[in-house]
PDB file of N, CA and C in Angstrom:
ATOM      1  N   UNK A   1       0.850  -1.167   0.000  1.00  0.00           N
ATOM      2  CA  UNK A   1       0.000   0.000   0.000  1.00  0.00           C
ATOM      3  C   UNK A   1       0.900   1.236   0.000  1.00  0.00           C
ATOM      4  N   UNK A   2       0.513   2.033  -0.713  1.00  0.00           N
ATOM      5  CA  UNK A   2       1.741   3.146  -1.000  1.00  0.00           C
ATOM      6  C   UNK A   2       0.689   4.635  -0.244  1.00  0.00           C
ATOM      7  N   UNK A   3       1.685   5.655   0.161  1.00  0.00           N
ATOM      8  CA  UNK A   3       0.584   6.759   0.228  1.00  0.00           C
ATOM      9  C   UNK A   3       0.790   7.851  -0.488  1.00  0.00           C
ATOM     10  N   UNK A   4      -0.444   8.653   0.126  1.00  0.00           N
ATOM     11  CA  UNK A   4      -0.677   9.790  -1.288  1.00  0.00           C
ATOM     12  C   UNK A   4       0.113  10.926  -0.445  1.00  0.00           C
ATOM     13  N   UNK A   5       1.323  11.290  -1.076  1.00  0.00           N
ATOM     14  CA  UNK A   5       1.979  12.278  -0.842  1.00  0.00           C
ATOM     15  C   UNK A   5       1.920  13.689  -1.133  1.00  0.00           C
ATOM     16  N   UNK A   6       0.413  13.828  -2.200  1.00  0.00           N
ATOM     17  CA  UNK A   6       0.046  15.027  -2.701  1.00  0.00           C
ATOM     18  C   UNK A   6       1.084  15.544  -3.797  1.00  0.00           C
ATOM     19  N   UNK A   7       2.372  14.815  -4.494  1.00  0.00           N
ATOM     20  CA  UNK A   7       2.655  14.677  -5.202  1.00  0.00           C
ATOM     21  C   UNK A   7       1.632  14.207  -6.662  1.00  0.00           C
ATOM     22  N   UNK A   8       2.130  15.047  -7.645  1.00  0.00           N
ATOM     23  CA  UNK A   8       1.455  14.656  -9.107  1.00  0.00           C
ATOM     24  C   UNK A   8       2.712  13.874 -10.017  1.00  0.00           C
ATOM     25  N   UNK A   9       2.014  12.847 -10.871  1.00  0.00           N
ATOM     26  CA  UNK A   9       2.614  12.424 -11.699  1.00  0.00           C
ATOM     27  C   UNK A   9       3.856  13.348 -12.654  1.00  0.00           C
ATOM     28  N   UNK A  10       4.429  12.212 -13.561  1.00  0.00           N
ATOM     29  CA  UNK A  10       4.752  13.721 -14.561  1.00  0.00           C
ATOM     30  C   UNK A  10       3.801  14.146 -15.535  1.00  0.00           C
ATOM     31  N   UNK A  11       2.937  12.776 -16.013  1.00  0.00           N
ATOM     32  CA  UNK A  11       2.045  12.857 -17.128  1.00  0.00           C
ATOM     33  C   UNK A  11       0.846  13.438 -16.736  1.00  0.00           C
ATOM     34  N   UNK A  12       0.527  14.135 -15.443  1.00  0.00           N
ATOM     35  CA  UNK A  12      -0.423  14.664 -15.083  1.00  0.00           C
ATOM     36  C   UNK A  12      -0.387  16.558 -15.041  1.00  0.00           C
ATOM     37  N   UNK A  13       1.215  16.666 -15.451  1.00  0.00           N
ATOM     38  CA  UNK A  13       1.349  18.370 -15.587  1.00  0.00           C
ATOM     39  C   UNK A  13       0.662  19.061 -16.653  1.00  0.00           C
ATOM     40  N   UNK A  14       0.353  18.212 -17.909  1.00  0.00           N
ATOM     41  CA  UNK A  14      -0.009  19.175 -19.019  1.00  0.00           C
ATOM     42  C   UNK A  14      -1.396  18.729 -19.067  1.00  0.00           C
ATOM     43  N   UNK A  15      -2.206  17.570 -18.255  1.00  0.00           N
ATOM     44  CA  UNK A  15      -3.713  17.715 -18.535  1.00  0.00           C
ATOM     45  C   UNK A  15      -4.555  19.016 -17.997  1.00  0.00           C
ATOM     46  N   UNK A  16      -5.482  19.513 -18.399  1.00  0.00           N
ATOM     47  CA  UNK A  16      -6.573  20.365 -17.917  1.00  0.00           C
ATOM     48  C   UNK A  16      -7.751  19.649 -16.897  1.00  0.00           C
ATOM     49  N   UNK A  17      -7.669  19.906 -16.170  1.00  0.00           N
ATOM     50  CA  UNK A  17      -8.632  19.557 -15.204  1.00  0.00           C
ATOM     51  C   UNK A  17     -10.480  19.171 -15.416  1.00  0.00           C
ATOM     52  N   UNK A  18     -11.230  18.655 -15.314  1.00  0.00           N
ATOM     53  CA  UNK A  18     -12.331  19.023 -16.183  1.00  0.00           C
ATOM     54  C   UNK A  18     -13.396  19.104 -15.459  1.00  0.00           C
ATOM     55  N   UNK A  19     -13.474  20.679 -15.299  1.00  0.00           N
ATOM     56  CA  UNK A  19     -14.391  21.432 -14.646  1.00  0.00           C
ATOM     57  C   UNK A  19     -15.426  21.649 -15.285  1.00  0.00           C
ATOM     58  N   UNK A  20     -16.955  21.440 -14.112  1.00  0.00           N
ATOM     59  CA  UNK A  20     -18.437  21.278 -14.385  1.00  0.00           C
ATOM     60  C   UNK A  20     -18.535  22.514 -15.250  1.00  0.00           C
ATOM     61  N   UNK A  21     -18.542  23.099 -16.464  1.00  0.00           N
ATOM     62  CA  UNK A  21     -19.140  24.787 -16.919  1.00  0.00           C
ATOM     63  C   UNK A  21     -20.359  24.991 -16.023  1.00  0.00           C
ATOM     64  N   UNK A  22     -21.239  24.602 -15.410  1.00  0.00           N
ATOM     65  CA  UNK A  22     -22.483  25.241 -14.544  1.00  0.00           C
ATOM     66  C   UNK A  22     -21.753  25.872 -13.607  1.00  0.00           C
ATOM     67  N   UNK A  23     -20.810  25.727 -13.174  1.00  0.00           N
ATOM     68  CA  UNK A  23     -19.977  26.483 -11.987  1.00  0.00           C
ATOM     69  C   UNK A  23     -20.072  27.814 -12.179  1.00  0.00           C
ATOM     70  N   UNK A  24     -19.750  28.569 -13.678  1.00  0.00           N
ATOM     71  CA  UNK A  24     -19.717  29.959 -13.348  1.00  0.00           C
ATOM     72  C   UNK A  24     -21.565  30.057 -13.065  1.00  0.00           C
ATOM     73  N   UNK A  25     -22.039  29.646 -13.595  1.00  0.00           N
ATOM     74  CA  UNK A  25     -23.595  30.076 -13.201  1.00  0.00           C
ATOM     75  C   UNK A  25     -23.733  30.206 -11.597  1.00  0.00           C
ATOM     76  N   UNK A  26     -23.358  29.225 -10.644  1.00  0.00           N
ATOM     77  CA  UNK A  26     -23.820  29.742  -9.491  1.00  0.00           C
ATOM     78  C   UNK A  26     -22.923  30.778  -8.999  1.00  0.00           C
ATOM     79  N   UNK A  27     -21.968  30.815  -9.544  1.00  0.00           N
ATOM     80  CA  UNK A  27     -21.395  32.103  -9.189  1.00  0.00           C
ATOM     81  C   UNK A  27     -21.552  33.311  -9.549  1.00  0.00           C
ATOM     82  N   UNK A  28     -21.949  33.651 -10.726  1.00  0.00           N
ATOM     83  CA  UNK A  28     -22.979  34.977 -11.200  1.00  0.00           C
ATOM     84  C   UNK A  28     -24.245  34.836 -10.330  1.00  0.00           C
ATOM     85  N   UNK A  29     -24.881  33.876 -10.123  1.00  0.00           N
ATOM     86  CA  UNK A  29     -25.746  34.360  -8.843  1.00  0.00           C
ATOM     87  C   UNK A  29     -25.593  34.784  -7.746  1.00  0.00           C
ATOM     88  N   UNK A  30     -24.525  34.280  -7.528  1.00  0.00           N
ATOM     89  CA  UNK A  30     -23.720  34.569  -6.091  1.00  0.00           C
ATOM     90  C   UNK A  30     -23.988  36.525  -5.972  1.00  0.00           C
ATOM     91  N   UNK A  31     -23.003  36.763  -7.658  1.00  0.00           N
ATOM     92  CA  UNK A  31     -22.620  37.996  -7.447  1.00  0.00           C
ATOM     93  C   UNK A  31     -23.910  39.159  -7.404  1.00  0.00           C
ATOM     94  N   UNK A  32     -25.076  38.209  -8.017  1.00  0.00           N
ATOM     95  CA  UNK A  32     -26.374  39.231  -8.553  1.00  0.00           C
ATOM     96  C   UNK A  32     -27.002  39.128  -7.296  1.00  0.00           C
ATOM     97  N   UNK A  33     -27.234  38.070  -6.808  1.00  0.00           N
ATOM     98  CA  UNK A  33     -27.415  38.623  -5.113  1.00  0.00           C
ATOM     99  C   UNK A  33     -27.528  38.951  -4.954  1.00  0.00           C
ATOM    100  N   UNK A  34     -25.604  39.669  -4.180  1.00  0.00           N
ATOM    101  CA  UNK A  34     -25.362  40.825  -3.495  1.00  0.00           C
ATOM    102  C   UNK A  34     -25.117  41.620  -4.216  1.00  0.00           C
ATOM    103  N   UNK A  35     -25.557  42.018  -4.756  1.00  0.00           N
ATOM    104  CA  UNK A  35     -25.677  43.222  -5.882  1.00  0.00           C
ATOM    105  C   UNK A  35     -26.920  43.585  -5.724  1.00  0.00           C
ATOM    106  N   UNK A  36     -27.998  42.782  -5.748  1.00  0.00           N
ATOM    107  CA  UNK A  36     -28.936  43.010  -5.453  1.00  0.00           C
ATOM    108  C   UNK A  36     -29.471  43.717  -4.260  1.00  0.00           C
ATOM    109  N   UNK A  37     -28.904  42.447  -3.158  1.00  0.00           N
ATOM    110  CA  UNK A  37     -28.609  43.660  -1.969  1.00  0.00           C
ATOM    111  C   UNK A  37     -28.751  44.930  -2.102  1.00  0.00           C
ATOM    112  N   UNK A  38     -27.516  45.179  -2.353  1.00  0.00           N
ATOM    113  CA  UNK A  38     -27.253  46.183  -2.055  1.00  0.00           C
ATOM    114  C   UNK A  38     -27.540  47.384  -2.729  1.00  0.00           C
ATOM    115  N   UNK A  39     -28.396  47.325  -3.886  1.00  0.00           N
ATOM    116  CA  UNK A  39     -29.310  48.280  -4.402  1.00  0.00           C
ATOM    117  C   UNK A  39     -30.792  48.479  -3.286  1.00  0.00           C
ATOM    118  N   UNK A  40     -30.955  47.108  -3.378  1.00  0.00           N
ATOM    119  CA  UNK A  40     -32.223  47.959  -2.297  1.00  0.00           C
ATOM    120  C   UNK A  40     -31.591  48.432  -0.941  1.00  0.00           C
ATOM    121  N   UNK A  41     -30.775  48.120  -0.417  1.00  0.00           N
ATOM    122  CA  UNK A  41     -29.815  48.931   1.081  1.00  0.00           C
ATOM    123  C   UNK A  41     -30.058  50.404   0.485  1.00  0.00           C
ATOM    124  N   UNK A  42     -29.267  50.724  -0.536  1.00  0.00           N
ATOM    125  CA  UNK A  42     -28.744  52.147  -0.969  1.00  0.00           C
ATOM    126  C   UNK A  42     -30.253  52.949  -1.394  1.00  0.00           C
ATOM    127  N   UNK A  43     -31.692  52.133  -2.167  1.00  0.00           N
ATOM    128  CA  UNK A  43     -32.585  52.668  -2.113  1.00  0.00           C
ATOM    129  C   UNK A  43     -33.566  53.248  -0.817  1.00  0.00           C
ATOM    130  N   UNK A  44     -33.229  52.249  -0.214  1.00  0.00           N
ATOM    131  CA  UNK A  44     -33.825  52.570   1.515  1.00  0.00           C
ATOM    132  C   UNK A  44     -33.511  53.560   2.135  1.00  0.00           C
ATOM    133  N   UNK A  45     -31.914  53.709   1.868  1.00  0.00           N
ATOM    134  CA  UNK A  45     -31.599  54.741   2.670  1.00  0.00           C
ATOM    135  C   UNK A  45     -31.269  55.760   1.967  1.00  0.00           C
ATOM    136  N   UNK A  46     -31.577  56.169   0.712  1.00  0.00           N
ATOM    137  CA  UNK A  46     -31.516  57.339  -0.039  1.00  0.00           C
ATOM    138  C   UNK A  46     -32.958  57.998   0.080  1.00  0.00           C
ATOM    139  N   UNK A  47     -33.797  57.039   0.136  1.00  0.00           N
ATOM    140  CA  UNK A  47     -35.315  57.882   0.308  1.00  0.00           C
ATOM    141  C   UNK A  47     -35.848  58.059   1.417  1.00  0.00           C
ATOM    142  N   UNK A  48     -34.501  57.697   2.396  1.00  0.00           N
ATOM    143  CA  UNK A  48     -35.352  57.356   4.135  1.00  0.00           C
ATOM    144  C   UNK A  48     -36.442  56.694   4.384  1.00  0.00           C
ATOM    145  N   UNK A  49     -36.969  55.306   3.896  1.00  0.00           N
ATOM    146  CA  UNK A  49     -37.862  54.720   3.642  1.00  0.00           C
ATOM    147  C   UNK A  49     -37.912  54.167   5.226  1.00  0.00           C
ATOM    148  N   UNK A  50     -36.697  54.104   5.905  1.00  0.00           N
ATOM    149  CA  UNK A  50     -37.069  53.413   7.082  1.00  0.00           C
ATOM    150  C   UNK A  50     -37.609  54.025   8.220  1.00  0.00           C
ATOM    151  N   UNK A  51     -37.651  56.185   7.837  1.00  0.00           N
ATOM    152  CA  UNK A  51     -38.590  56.730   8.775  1.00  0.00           C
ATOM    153  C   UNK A  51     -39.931  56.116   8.500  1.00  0.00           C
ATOM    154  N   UNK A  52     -40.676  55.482   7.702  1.00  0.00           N
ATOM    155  CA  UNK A  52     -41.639  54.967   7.250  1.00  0.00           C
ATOM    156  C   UNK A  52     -42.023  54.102   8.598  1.00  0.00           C
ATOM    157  N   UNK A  53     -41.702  52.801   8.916  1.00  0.00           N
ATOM    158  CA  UNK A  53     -41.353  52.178   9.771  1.00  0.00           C
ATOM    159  C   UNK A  53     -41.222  52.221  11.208  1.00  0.00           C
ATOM    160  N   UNK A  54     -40.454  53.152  11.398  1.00  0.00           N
ATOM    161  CA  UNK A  54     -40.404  53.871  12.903  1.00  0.00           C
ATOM    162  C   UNK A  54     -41.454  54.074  13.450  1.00  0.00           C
ATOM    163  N   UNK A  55     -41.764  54.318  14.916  1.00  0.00           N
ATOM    164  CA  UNK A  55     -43.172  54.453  15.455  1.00  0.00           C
ATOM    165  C   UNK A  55     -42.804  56.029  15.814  1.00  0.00           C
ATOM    166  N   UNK A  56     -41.594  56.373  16.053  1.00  0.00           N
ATOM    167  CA  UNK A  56     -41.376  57.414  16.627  1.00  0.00           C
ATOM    168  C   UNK A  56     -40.813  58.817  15.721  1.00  0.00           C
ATOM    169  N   UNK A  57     -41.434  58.763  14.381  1.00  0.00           N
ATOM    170  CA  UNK A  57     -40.921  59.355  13.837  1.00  0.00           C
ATOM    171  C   UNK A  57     -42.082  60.208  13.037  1.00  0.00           C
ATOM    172  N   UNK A  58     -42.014  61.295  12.632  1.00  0.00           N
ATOM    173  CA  UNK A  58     -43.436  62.182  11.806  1.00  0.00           C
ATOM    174  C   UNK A  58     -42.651  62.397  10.650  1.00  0.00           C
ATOM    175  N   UNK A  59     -43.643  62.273   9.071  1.00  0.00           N
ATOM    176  CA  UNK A  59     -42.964  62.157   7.996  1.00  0.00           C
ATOM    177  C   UNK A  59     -44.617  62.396   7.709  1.00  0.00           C
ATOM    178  N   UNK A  60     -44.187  63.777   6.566  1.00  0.00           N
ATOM    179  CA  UNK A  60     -45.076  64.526   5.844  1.00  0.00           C
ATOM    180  C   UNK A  60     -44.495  63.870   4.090  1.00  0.00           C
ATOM    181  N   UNK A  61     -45.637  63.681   3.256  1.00  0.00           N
ATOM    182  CA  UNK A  61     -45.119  63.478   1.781  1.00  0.00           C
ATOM    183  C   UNK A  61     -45.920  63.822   1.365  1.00  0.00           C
ATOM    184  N   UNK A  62     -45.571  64.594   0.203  1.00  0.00           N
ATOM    185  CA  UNK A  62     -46.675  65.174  -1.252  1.00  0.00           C
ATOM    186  C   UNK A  62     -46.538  63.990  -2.165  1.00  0.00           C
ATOM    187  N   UNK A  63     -47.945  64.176  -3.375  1.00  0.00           N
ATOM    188  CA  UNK A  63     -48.074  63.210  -4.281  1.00  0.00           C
ATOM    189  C   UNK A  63     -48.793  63.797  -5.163  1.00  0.00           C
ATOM    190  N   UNK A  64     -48.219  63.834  -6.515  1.00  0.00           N
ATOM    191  CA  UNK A  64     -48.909  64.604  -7.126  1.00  0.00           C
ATOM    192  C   UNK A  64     -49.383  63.415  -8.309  1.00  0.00           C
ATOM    193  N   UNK A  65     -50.894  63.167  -8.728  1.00  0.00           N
ATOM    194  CA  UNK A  65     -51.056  62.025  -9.928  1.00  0.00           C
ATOM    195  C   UNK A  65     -50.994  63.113 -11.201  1.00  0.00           C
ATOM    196  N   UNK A  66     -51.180  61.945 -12.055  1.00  0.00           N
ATOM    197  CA  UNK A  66     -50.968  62.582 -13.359  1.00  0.00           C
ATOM    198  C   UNK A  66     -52.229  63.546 -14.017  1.00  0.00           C
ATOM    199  N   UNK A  67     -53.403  63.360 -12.805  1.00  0.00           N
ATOM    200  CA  UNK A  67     -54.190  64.712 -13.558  1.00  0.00           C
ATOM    201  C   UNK A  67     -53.685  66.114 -12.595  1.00  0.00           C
ATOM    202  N   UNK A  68     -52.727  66.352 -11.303  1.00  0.00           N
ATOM    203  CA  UNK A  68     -52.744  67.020 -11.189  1.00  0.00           C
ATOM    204  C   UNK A  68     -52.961  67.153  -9.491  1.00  0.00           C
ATOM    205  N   UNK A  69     -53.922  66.442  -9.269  1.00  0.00           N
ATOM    206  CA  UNK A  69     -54.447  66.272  -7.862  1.00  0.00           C
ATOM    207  C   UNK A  69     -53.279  66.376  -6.622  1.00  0.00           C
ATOM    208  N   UNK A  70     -52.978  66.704  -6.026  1.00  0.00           N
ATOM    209  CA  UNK A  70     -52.443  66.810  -4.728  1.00  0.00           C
ATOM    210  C   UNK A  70     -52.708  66.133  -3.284  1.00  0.00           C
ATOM    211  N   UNK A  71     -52.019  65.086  -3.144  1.00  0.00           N
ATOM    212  CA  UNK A  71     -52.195  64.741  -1.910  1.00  0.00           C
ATOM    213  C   UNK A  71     -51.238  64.615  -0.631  1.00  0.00           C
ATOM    214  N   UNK A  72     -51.617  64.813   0.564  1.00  0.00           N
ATOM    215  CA  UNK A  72     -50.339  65.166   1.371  1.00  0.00           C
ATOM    216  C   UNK A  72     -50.745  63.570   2.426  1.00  0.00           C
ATOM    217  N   UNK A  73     -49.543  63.312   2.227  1.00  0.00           N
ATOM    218  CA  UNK A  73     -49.347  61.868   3.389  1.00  0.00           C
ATOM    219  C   UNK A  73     -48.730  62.347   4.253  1.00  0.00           C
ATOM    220  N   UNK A  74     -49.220  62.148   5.663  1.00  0.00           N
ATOM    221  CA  UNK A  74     -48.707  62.608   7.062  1.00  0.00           C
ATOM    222  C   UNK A  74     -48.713  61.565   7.993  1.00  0.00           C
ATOM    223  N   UNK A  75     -48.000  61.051   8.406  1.00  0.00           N
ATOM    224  CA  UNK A  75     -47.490  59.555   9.531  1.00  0.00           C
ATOM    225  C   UNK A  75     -46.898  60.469  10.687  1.00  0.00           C
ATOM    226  N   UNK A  76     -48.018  60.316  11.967  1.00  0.00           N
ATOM    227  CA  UNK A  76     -47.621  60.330  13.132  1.00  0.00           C
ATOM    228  C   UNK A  76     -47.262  59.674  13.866  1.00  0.00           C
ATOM    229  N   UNK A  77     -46.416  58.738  14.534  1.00  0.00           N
ATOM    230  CA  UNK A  77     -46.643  57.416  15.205  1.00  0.00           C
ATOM    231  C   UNK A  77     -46.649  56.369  14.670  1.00  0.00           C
ATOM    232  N   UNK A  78     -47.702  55.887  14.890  1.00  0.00           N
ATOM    233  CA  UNK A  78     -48.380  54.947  13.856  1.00  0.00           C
ATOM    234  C   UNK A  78     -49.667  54.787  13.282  1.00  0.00           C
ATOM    235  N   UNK A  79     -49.889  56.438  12.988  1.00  0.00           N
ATOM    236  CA  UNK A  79     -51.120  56.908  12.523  1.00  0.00           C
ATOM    237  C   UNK A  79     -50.844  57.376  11.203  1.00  0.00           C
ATOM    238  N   UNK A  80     -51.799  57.266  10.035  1.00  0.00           N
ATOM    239  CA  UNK A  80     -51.537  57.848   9.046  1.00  0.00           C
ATOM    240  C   UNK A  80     -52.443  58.251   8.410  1.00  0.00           C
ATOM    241  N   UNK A  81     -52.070  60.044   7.642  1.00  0.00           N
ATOM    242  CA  UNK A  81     -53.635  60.199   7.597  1.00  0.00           C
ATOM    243  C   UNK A  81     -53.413  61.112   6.034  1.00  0.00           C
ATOM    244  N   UNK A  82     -54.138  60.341   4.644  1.00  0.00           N
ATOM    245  CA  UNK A  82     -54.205  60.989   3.874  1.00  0.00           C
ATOM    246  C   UNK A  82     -55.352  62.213   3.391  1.00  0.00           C
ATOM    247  N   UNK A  83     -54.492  63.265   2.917  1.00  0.00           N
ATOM    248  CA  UNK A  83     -55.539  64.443   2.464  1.00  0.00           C
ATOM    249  C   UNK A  83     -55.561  64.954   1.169  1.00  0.00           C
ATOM    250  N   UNK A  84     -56.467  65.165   0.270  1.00  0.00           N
ATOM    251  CA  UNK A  84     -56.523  65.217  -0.931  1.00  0.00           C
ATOM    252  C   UNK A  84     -56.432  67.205  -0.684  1.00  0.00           C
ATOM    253  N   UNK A  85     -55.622  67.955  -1.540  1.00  0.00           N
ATOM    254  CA  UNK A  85     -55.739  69.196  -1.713  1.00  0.00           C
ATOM    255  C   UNK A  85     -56.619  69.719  -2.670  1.00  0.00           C
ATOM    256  N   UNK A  86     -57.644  70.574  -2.585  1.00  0.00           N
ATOM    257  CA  UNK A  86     -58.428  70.772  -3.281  1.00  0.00           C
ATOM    258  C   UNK A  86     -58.220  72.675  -3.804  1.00  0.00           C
ATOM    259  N   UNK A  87     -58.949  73.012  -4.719  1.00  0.00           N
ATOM    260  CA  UNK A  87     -58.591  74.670  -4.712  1.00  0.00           C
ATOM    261  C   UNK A  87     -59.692  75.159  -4.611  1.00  0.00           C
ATOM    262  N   UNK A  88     -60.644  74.413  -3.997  1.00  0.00           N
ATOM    263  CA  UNK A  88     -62.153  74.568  -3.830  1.00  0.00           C
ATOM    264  C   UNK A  88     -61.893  76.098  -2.411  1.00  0.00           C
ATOM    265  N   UNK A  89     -62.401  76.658  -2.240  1.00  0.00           N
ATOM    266  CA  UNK A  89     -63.076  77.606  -1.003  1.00  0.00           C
ATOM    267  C   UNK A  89     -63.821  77.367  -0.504  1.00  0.00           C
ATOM    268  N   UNK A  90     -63.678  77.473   0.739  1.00  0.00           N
ATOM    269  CA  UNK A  90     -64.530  77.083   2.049  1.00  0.00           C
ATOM    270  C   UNK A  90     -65.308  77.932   2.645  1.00  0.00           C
ATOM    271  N   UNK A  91     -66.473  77.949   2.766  1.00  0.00           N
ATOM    272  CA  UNK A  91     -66.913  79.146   3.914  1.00  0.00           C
ATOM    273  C   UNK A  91     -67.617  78.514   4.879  1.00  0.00           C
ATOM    274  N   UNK A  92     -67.368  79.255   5.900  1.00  0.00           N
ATOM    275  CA  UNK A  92     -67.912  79.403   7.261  1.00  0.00           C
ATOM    276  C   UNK A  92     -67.511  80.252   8.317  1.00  0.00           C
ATOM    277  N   UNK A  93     -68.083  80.022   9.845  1.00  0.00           N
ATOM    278  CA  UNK A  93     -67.632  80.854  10.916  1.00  0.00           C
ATOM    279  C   UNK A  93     -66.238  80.544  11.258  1.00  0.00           C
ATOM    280  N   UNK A  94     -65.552  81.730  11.886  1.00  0.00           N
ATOM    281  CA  UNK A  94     -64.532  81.166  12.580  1.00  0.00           C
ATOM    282  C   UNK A  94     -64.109  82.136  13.416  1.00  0.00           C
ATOM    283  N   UNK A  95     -62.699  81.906  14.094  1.00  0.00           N
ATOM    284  CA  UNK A  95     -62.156  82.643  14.881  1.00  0.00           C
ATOM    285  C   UNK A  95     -61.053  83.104  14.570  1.00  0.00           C
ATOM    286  N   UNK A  96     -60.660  84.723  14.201  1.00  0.00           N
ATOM    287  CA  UNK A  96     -59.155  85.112  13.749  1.00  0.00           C
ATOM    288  C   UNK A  96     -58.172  84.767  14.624  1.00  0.00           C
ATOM    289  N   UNK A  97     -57.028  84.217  14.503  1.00  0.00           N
ATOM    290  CA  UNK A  97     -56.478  83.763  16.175  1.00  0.00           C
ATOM    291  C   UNK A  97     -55.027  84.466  15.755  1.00  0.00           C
ATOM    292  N   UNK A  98     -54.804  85.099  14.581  1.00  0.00           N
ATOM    293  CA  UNK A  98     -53.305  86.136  14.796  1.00  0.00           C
ATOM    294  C   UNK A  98     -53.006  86.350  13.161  1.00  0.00           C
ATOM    295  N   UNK A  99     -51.837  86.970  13.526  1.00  0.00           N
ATOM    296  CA  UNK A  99     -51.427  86.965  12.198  1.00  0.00           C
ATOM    297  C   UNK A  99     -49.359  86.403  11.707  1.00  0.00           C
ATOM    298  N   UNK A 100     -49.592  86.150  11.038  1.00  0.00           N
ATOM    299  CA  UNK A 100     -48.177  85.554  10.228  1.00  0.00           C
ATOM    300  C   UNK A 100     -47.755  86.416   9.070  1.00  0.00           C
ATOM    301  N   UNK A 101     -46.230  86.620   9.935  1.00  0.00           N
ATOM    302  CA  UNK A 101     -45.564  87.578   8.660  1.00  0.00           C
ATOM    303  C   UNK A 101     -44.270  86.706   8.162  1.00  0.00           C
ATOM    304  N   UNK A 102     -44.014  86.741   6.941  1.00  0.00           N
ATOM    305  CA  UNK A 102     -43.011  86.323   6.175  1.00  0.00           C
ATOM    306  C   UNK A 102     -41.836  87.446   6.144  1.00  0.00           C
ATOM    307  N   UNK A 103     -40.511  86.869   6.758  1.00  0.00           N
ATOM    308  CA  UNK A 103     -39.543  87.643   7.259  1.00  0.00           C
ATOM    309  C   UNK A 103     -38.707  87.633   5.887  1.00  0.00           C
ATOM    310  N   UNK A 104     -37.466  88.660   5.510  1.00  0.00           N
ATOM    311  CA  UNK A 104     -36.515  88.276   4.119  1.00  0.00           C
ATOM    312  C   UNK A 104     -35.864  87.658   4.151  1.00  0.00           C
ATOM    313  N   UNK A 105     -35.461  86.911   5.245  1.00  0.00           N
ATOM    314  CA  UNK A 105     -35.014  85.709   5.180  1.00  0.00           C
ATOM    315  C   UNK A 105     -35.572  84.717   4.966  1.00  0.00           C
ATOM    316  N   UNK A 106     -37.363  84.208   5.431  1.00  0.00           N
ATOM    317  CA  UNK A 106     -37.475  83.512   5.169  1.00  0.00           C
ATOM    318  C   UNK A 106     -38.379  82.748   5.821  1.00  0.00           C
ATOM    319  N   UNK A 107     -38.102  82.912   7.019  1.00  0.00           N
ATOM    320  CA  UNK A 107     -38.365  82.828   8.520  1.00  0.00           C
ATOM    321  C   UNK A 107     -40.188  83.315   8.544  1.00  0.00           C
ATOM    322  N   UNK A 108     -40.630  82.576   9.296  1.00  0.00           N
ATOM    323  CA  UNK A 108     -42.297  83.223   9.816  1.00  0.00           C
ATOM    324  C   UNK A 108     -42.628  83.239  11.258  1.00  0.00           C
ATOM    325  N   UNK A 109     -43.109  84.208  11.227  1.00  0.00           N
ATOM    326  CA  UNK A 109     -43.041  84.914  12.585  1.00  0.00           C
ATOM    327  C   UNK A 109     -44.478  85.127  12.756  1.00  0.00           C
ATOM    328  N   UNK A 110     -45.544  84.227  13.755  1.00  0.00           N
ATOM    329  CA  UNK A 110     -46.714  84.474  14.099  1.00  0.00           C
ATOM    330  C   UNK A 110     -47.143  85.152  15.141  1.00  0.00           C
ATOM    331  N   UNK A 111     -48.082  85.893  15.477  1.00  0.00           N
ATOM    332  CA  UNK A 111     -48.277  87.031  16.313  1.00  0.00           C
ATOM    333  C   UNK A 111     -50.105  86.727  16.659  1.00  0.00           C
ATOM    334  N   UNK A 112     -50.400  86.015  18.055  1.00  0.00           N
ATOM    335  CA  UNK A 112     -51.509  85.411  18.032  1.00  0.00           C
ATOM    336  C   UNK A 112     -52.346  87.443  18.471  1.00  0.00           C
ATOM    337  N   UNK A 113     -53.424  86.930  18.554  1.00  0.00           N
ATOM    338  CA  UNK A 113     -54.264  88.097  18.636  1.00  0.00           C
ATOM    339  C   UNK A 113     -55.339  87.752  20.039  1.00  0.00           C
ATOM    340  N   UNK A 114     -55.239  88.686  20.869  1.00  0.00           N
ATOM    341  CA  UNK A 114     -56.367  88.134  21.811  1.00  0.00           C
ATOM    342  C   UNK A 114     -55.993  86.958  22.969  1.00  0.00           C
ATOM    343  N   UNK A 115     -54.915  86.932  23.287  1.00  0.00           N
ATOM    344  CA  UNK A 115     -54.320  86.090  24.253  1.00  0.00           C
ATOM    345  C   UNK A 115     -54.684  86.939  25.344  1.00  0.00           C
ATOM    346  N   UNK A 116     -55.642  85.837  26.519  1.00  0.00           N
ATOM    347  CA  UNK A 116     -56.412  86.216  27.527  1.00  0.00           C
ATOM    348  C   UNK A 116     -54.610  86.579  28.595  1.00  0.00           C
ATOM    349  N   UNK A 117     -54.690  87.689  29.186  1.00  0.00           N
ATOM    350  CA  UNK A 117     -54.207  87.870  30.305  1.00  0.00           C
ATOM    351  C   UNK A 117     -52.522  88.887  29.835  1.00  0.00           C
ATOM    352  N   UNK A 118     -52.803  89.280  28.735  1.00  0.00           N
ATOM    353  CA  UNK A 118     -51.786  89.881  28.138  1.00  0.00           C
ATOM    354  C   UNK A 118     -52.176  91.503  27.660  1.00  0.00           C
TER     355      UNK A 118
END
């Protein structure tokens, strides 16, 4: 009984080995994977999709469809509450409660009206 010394023949230097070709296939999957991955990682966190998720987080979004319509998505918590914008006018009673000025910078500066004890 002789042993295997992990030595090769001589007539075994110039054969080619003969490897399965399906091999590169699982390995392009391998790579599309994580490739894959890691497009949706980089989409998640380019759109902050994971304030979505959070309980503790408030996230306002506009949406505009293709006739035009306006809608504002607002997530409190884990409340969410859609509103369609309309350019309709409203009437009824109400109460003036101050006024808001637009500063040149930019800035708004509200000034309530009628604050009891002032």
């Amino acid at each position: 009984m002789t042993k295997f010394l992990g030595r090769r023949r001589a007539s075994d230097a110039g054969e080619v080995a003969d490897d399965n070709p399906l091999d590169m296939v699982a390995n392009l999957f391998d790579v599309a994977t994580v490739l894959a991955v890691g497009l949706m990682f980089a989409l998640v966190s380019a759109y902050r999709l994971m304030d979505l998720l959070s309980p503790e987080t408030e996230v306002t979004i506009t949406k505009q469809d293709a006739k035009g319509n306006l809608e504002v998505i607002v997530k409190k918590g884990k409340e969410v509450k859609i509103q369609k914008v309309t350019d309709k006018s409203l009437q009824g009673q109400g109460l003036r409660l101050g006024v808001a000025y637009k500063l040149a910078d930019g800035r708004v500066i509200y000034v309530p009206e009628g604050v009891p004890g002032k």
